[in-house]
Every structure is written in C-alpha cells, then in structure tokens.
N, C-alpha and C. Protein backbone atom coordinates (compact mmCIF):
# COMPACT_ATOMS: atom_id res chain seq x y z
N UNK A 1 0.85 -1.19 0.00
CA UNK A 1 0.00 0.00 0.00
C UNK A 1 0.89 1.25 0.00
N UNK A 2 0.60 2.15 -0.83
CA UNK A 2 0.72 3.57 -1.28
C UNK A 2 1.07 4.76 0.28
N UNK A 3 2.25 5.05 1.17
CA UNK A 3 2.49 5.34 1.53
C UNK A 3 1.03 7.10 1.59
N UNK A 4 0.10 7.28 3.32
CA UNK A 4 -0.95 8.30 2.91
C UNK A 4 -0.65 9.89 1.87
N UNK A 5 0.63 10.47 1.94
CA UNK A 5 1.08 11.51 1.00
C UNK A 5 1.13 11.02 -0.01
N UNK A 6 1.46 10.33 -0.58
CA UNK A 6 1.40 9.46 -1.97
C UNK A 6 0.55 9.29 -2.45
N UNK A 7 -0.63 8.64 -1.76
CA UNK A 7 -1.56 8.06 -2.56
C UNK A 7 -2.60 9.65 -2.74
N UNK A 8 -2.45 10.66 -1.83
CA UNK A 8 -3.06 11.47 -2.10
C UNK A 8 -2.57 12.54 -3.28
N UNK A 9 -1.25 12.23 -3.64
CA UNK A 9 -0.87 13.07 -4.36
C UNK A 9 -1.16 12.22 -5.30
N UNK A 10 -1.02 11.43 -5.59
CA UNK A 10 -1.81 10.56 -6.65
C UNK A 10 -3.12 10.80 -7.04
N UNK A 11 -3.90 10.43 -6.30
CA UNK A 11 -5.73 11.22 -6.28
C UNK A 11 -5.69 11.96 -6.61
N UNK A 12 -4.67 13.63 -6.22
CA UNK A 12 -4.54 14.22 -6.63
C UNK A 12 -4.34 14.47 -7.82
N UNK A 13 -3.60 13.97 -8.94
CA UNK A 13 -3.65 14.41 -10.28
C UNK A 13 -4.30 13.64 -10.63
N UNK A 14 -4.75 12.85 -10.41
CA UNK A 14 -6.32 12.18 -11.21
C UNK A 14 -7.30 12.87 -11.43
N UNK A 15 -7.68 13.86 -10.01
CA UNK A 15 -8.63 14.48 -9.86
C UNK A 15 -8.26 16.06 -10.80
N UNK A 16 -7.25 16.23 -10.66
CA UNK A 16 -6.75 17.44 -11.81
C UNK A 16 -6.59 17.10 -13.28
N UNK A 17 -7.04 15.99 -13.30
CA UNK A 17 -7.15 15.23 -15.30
C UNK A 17 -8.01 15.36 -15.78
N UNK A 18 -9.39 15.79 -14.70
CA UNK A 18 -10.54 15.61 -15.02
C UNK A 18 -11.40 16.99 -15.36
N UNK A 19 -11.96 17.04 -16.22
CA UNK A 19 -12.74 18.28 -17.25
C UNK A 19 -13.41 18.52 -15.93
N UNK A 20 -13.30 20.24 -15.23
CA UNK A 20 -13.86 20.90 -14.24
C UNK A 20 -15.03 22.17 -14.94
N UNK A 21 -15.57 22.06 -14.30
CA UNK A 21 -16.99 22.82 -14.83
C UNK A 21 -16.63 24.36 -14.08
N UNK A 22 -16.78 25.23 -14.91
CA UNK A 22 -16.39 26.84 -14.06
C UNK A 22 -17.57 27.02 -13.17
N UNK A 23 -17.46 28.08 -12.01
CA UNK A 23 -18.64 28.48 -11.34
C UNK A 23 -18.29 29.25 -10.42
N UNK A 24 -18.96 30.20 -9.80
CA UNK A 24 -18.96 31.15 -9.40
C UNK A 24 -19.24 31.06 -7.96
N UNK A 25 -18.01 31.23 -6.80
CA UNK A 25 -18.81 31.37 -5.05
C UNK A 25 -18.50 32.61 -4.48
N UNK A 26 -18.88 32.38 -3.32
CA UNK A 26 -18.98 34.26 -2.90
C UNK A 26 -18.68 33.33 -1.33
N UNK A 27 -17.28 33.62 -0.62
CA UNK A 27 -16.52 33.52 0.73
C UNK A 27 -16.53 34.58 1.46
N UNK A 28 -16.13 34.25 2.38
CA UNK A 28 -15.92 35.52 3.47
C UNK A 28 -14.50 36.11 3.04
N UNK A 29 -14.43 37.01 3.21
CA UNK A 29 -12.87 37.74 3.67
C UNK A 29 -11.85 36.82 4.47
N UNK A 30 -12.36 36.32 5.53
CA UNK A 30 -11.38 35.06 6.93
C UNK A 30 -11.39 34.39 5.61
N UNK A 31 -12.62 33.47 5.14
CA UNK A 31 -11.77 32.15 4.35
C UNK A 31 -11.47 32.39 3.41
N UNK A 32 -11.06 33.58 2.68
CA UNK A 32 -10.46 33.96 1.14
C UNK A 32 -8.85 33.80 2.17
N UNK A 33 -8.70 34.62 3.27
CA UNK A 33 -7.50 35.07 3.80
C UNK A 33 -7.08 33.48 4.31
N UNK A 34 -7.40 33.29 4.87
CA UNK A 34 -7.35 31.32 5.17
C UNK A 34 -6.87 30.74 4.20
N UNK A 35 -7.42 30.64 3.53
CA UNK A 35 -7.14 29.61 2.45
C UNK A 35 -5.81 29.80 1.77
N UNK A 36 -5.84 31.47 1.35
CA UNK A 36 -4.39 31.86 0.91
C UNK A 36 -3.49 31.40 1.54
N UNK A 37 -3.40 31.31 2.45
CA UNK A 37 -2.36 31.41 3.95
C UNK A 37 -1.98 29.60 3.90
N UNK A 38 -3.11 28.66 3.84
CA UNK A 38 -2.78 27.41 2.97
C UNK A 38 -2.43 27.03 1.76
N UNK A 39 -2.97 27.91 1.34
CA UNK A 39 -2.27 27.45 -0.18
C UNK A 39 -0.64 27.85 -0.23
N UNK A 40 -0.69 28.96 0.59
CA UNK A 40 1.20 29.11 0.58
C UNK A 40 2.01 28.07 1.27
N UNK A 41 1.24 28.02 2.30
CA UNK A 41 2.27 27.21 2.66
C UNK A 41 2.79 25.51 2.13
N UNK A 42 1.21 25.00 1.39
CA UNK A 42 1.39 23.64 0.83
C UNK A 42 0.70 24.07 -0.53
N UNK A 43 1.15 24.67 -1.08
CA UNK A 43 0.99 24.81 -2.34
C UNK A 43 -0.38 24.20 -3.04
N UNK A 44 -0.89 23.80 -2.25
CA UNK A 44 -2.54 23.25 -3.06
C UNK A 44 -3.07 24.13 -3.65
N UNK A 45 -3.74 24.31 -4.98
CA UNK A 45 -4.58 25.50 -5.65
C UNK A 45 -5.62 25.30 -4.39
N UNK A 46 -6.17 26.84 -4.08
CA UNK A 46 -7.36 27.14 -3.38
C UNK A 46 -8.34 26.58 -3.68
N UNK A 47 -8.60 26.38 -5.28
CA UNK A 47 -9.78 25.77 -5.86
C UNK A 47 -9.76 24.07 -5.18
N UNK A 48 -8.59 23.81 -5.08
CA UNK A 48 -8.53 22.26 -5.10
C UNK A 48 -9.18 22.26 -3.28
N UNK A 49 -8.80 22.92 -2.91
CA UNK A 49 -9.53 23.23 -1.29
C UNK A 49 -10.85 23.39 -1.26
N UNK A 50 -11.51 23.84 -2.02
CA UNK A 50 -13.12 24.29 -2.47
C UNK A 50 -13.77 22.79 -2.66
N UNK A 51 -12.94 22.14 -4.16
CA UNK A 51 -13.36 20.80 -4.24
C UNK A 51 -13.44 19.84 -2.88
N UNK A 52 -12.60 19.79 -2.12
CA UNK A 52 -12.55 18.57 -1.31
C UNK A 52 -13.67 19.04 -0.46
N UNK A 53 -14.09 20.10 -0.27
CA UNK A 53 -15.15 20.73 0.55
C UNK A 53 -16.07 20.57 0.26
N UNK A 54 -16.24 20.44 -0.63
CA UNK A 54 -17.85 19.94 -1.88
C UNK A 54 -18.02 18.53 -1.47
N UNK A 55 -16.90 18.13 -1.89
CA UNK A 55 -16.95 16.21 -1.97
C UNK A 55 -17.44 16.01 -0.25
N UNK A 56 -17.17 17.09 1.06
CA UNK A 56 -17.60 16.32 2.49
C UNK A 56 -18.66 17.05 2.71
N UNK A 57 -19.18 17.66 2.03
CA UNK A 57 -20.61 18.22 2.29
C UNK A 57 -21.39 17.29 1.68
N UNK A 58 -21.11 16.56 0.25
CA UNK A 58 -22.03 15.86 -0.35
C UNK A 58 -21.77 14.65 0.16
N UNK A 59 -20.17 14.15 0.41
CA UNK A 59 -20.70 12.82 1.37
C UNK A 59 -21.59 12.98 2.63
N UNK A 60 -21.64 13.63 3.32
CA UNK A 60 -22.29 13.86 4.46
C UNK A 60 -23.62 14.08 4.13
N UNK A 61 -24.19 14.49 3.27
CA UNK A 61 -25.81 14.69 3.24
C UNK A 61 -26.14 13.52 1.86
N UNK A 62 -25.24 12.76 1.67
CA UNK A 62 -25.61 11.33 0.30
C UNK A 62 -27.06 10.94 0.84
N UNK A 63 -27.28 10.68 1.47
CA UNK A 63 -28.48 10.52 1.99
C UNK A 63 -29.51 10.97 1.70
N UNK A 64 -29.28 12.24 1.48
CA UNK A 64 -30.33 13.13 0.78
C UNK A 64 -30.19 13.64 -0.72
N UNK A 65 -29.57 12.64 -1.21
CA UNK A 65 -29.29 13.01 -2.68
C UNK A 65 -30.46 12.20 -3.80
N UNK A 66 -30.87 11.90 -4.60
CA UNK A 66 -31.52 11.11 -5.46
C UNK A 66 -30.85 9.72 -5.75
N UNK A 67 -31.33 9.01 -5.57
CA UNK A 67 -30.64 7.66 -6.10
C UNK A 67 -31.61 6.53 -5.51
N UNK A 68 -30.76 5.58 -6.15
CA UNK A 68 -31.70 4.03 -5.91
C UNK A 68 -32.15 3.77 -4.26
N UNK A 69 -32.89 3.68 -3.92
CA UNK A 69 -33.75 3.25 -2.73
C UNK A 69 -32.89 2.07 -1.91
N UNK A 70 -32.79 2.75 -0.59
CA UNK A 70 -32.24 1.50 0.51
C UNK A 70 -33.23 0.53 0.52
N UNK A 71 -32.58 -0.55 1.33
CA UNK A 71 -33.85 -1.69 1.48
C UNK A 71 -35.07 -0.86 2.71
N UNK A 72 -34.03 -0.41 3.56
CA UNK A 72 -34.81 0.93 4.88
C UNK A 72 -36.18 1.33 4.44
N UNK A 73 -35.57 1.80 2.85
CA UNK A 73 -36.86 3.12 2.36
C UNK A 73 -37.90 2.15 1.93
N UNK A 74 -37.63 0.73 1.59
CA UNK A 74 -38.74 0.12 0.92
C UNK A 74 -39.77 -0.60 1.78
C-alpha cells in the first residue's frame, strides 16, 4: 500500500485530469485570507480546497441526494 502523502498526491492528479466545470462562489474575507495562507504554505490551488469541501458536504448529506432506494426506504 501507497504510503498516505502518496496516494493522495496521486488522487490528486487524477482528480486534476478531469474536465472541471467553471462556477462562481462568494466567501468571506477570513476564508479567502485562510485559504491563501494554505495554499502558501502547501501549495494546493485554493480551488482544489473548495473541491474537497464539496466532496464532504455531499458525502455527508448522500443521503439526501436522489438515487436508488435503501432496502430501509422500501
């Protein structure tokens, strides 16, 4: 197994191979200034910080997304 920095830097350009759709958010001032302040120091694009933020909001509410029916719901 893929040493955890590795395999994420791996994910990582997988996930940067892939055709990104433009769009428009509106942050606070703290997390515009935040984020900068991470991205300097580990070089991650900000955007790529936005994404992973998306991906634990939508794992966290999957539940409430559309899709095939638990056995629960039936």
């Amino acid at each position: 197994m893929l040493p955890r920095a590795t395999s994420f830097h791996i994910f990582s350009h997988i996930a940067m191979a892939r055709k990104k759709v433009s769009t428009t958010i509106y942050i606070t001032p703290e997390q515009n200034e935040l984020l900068k302040a991470l991205n300097q120091k580990t070089k991650v694009p900000v955007a790529e910080y936005i994404r992973q933020g998306i991906d634990l909001v939508l794992e966290k509410y999957k539940a409430q997304l559309p899709g095939q029916a638990t056995f629960d719901e039936i």
